[in-house]
Protein backbone atom coordinates (compact mmCIF):
# COMPACT_ATOMS: atom_id res chain seq x y z
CA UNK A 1 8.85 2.66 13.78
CA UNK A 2 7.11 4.61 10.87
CA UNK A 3 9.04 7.12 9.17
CA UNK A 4 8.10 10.29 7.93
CA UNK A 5 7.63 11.91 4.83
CA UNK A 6 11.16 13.75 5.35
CA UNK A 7 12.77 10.15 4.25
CA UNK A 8 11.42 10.73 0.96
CA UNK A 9 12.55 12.68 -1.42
CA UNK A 10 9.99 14.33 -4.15
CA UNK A 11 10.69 15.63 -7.63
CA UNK A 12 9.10 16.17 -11.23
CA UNK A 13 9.01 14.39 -14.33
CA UNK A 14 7.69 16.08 -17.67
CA UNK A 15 6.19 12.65 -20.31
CA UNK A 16 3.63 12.80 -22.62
CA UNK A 17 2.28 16.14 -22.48
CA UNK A 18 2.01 16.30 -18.54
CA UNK A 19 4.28 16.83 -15.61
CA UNK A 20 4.01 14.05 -12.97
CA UNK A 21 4.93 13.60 -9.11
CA UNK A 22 7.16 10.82 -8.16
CA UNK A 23 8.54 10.29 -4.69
CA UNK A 24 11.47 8.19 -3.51
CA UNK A 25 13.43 6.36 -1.19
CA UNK A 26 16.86 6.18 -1.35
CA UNK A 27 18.31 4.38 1.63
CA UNK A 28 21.02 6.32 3.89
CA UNK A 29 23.64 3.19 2.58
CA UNK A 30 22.65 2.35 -0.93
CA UNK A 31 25.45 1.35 -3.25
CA UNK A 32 25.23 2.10 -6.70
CA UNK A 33 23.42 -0.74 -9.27
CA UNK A 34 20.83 -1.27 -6.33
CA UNK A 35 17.66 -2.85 -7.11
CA UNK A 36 14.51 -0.56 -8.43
CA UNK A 37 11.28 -0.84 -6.77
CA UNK A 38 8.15 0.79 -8.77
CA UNK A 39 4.77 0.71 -6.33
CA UNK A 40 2.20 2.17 -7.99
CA UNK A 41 -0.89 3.56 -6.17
CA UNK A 42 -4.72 2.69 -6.10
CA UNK A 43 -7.43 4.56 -7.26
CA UNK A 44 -7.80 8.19 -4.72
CA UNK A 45 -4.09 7.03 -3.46
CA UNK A 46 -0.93 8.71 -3.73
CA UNK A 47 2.94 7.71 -3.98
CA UNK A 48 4.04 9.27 -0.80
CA UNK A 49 1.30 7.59 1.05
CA UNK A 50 2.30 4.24 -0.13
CA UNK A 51 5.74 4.24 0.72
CA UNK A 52 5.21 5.77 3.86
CA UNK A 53 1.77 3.97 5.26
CA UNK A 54 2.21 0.46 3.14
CA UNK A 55 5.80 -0.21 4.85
CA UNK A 56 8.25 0.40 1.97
CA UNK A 57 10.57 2.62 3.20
CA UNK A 58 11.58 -0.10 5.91
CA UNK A 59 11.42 -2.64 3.75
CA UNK A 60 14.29 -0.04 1.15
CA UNK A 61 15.98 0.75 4.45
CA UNK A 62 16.55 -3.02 5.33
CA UNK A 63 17.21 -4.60 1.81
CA UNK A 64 18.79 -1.97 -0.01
CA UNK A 65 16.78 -1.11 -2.68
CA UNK A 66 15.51 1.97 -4.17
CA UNK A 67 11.72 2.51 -3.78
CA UNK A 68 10.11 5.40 -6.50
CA UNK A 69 6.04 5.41 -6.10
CA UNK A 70 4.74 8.07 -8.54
CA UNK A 71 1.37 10.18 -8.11
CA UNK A 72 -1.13 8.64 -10.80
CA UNK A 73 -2.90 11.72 -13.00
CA UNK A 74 -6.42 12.37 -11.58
CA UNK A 75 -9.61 11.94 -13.44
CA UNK A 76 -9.73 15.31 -15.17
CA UNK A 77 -6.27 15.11 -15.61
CA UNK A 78 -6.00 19.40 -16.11
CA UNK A 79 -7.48 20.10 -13.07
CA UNK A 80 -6.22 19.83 -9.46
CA UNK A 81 -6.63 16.15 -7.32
CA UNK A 82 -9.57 14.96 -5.18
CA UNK A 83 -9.57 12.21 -3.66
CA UNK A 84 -13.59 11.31 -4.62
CA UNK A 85 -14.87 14.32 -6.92
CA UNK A 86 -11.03 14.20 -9.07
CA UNK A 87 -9.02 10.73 -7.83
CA UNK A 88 -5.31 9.84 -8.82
CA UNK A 89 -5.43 6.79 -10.70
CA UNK A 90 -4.11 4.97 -13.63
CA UNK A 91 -4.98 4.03 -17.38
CA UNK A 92 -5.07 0.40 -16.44
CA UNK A 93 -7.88 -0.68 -19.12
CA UNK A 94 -10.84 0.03 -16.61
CA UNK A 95 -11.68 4.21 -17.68
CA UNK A 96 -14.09 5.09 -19.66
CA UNK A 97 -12.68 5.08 -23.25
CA UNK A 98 -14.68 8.75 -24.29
CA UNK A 99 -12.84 10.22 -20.74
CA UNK A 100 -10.22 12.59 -21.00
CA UNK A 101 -7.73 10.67 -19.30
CA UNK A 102 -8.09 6.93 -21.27
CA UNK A 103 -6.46 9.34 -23.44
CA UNK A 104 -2.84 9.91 -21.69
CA UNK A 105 -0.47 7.22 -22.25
CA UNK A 106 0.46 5.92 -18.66
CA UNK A 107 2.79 3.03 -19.95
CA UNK A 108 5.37 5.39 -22.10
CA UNK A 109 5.35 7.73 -18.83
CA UNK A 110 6.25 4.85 -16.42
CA UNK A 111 8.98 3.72 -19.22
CA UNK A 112 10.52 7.26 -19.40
CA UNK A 113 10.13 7.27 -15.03
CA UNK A 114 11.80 3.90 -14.70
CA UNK A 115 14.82 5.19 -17.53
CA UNK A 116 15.33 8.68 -15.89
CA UNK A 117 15.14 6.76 -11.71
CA UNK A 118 18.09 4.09 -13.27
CA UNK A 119 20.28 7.23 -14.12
CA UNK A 120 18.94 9.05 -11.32
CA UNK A 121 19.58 6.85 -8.45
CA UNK A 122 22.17 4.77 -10.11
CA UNK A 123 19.88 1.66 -10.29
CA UNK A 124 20.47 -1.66 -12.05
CA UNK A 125 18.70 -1.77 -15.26
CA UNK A 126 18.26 -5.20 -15.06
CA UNK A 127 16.63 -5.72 -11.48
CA UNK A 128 13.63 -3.19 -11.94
CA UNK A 129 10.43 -4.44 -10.24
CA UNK A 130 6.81 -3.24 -9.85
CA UNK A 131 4.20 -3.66 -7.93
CA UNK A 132 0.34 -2.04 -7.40
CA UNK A 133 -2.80 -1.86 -5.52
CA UNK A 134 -5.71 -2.57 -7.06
CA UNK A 135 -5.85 -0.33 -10.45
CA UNK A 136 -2.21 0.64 -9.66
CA UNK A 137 -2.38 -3.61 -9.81
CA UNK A 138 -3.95 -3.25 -13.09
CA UNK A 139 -1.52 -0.63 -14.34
CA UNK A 140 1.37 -3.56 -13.23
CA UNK A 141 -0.27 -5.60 -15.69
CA UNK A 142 -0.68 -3.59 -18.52
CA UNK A 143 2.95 -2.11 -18.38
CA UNK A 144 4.81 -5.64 -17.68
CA UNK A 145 2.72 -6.62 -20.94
CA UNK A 146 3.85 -3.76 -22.90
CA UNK A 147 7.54 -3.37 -21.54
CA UNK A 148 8.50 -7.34 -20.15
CA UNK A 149 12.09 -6.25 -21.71
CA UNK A 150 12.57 -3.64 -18.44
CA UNK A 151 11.21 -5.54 -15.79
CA UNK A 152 12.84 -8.79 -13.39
CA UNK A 153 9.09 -9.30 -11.70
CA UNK A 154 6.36 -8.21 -10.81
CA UNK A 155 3.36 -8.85 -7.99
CA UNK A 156 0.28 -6.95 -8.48
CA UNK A 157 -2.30 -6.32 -5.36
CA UNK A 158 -6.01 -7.10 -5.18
CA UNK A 159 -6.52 -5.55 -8.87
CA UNK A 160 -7.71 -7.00 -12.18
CA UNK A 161 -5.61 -7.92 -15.11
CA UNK A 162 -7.10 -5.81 -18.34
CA UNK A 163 -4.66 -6.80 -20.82
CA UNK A 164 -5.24 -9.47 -23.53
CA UNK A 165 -3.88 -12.77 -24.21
CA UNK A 166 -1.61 -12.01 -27.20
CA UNK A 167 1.74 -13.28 -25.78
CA UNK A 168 4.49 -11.33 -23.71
CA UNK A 169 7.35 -9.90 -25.74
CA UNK A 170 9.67 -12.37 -23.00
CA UNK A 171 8.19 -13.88 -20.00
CA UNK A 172 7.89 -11.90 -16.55
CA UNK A 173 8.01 -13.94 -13.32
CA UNK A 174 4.89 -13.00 -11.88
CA UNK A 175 3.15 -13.18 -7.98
CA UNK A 176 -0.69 -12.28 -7.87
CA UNK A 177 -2.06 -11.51 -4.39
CA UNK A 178 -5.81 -11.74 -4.20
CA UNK A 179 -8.13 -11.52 -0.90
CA UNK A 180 -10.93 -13.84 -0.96
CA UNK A 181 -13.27 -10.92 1.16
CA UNK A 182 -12.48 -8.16 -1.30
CA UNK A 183 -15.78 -6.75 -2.32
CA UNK A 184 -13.91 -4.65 -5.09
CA UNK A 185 -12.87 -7.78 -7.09
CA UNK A 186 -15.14 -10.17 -5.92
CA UNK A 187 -13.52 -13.46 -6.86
CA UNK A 188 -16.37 -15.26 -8.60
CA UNK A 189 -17.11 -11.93 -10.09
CA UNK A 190 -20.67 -9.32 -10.45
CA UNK A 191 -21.22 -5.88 -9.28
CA UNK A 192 -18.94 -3.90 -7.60
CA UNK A 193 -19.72 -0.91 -5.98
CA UNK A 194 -17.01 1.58 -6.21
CA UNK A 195 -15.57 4.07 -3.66
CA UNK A 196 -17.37 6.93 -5.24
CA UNK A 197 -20.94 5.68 -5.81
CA UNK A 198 -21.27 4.34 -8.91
CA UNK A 199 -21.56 0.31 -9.67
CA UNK A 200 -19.53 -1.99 -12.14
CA UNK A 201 -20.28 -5.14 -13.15
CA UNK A 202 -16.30 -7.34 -13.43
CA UNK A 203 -15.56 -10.52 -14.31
CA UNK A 204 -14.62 -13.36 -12.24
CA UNK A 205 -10.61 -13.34 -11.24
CA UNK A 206 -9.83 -16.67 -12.51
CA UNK A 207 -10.63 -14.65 -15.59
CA UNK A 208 -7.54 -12.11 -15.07
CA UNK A 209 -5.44 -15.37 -14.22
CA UNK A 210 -6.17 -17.48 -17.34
CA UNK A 211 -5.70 -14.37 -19.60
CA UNK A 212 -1.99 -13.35 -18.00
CA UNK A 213 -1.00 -17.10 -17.63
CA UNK A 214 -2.24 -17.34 -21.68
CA UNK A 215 -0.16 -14.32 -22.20
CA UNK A 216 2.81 -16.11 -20.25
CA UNK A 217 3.03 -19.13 -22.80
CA UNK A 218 1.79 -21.63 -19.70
CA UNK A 219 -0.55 -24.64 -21.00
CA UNK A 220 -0.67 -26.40 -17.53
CA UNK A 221 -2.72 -26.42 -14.64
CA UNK A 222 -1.17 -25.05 -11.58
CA UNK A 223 -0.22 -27.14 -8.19
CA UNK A 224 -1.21 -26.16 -4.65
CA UNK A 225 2.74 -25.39 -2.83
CA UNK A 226 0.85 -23.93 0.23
CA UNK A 227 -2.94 -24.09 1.93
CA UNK A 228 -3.05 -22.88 5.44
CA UNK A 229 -5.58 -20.37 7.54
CA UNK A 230 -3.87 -17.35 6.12
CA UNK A 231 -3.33 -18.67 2.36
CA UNK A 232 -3.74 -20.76 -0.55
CA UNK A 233 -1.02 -20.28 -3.15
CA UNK A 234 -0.96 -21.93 -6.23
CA UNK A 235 2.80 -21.92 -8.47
CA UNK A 236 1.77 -22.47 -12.12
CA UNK A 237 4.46 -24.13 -14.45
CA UNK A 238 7.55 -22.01 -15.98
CA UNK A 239 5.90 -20.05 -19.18
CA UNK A 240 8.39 -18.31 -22.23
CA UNK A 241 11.74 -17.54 -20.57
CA UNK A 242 11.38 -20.16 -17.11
CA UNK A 243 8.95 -17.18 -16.07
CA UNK A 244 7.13 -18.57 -13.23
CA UNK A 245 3.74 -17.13 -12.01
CA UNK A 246 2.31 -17.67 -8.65
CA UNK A 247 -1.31 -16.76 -7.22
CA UNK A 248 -1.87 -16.21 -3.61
CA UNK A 249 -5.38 -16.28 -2.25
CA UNK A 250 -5.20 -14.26 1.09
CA UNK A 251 -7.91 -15.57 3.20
CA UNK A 252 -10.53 -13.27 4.67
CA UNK A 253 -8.88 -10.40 3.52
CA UNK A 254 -10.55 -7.59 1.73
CA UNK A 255 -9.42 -4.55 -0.27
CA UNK A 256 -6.97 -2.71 1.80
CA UNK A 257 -3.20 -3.02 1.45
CA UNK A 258 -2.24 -6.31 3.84
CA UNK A 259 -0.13 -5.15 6.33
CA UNK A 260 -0.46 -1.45 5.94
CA UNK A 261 -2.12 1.25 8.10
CA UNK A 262 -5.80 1.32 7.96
CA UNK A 263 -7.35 3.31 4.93
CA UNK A 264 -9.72 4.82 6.64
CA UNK A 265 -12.39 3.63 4.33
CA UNK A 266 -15.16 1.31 6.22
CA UNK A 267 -15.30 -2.12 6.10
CA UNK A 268 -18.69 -2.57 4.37
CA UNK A 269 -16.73 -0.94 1.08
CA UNK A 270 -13.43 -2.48 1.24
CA UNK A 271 -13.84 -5.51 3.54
CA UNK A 272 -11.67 -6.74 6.63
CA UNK A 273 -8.38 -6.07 7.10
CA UNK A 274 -6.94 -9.32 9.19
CA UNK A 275 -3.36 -7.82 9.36
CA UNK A 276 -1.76 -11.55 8.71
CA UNK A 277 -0.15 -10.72 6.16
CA UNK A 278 2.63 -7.97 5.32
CA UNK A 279 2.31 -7.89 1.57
CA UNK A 280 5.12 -5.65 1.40
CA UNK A 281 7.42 -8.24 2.92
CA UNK A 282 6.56 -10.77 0.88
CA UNK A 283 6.43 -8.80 -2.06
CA UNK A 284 10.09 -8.32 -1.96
CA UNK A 285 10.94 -11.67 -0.90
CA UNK A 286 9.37 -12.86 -3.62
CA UNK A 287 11.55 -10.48 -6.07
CA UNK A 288 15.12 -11.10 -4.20
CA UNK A 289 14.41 -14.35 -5.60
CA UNK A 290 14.97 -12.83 -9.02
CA UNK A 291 18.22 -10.50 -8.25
CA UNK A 292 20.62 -11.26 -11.22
């Protein structure tokens, strides 16, 4: 059953010049050193809506992990949210570098969110994980290469990977979910046309895989561990530190969250939603694999 936003609790965070909306879930039974969970929001998303419409407060609930999902800055980061004329989003690499908010420093902000939640909630330092949607997927990317040091994994969403090659700091064990019918990240690349009207032209994915495997340390080409209707997943060799990185083509699927509630968004912008997947399951299987 879906619960409702009273299972989360909200609360205020002042970093870099701004103060910032995080909301949490902090399951009835939690013991103290539980796991961290980060989810990070698309573009014109929010934190509460993720935890509550993407399946993470069951998943907290059943595992026993904390689950924080923050409220990205909009696009004129002074004035109030909109979810097309004034989205939430992230500094993931994709902005405009002459707008206002390419300018606020997203990555020291989710460092000083992740440091307050671990005293906070009484998290484990060591088993912090994050995860996004599409340029919340993008922000995963640019943080884990900034920060590797305060994260056990990561898995971003149906997003692009911004960041360059130059090697991680220590390796991060890494799953990438893609959908092969996302019109948003096309996977052989070309124009995109974005939620809000304008058009971008992106590269192909295997672009955003070759640069974070580069950045990994991994030389070798990666093997096929599963091919079915659903999914092709391909596990590359261990990079720096045994850090493993696995890629997960979700077939048919397009740009909404896999297993969440519909967006509301039509399917000729985001693409199908097949509903055979429940990301957020597998998301955290994938990082209880990594619990120290």
């Amino acid at each position: 059953m879906q619960k409702d936003s009273s299972a989360i609790l909200t609360y205020r965070l002042s970093s870099v010049g701004f103060d910032w909306t995080i909301h949490a879930h902090v399951p009835a039974n939690v013991r103290r050193g539980a796991p961290l969970v980060v989810v990070l929001h698309g573009a014109m998303g929010s934190g509460d809506g993720y935890l509550t419409k993407n399946r993470w407060i069951e998943e907290s609930d059943a595992n026993g992990f904390v689950a924080i999902a923050p409220d990205g800055l909009p696009a004129r980061p002074r004035l109030r949210p909109q979810a097309k004329l004034n989205p939430r989003l992230w500094n993931s690499g994709e902005l405009n570098v002459s707008s206002p908010r390419s300018r606020v420093d997203d990555v020291e902000f989710l460092k000083e969110m992740i440091e307050d939640a671990v005293t906070r909630f009484g998290a484990d330092p060591k088993r912090v994980f994050m995860t996004g949607h599409s340029n919340g997927a993008g922000m995963t990317f640019v943080f884990a290469h900034g920060h590797p040091e305060m994260l056990a994994a990561i898995a971003p969403a149906l997003g692009q990977n911004l960041t360059s090659v130059a090697p991680l700091k220590n390796g991060v064990p890494t799953l990438y979910l893609l959908g092969t019918a996302d019109p948003l990240n096309p996977i052989e690349g070309g124009t995109r046309h974005l939620l809000w009207g304008n058009a971008q032209q992106v590269p192909p994915i295997q672009q955003s895989i070759d640069d974070w495997k580069q950045a990994l340390g991994i030389n070798d080409h990666p093997t096929v561990v599963r091919d079915d209707e659903s999914v092709k997943a391909m596990l590359y060799p261990p990079g720096m530190n045994h850090a493993t990185f696995e890629v997960r083509f979700l077939k048919g699927q397009g740009h909404g969250w896999p297993g969440g509630q519909a967006s509301g968004l039509p399917e000729s912008l985001i693409g199908p939603s097949l509903g055979k997947i429940d990301a957020t399951h597998e998301i955290w299987t994938y990082f209880a694999r990594f619990m120290k």
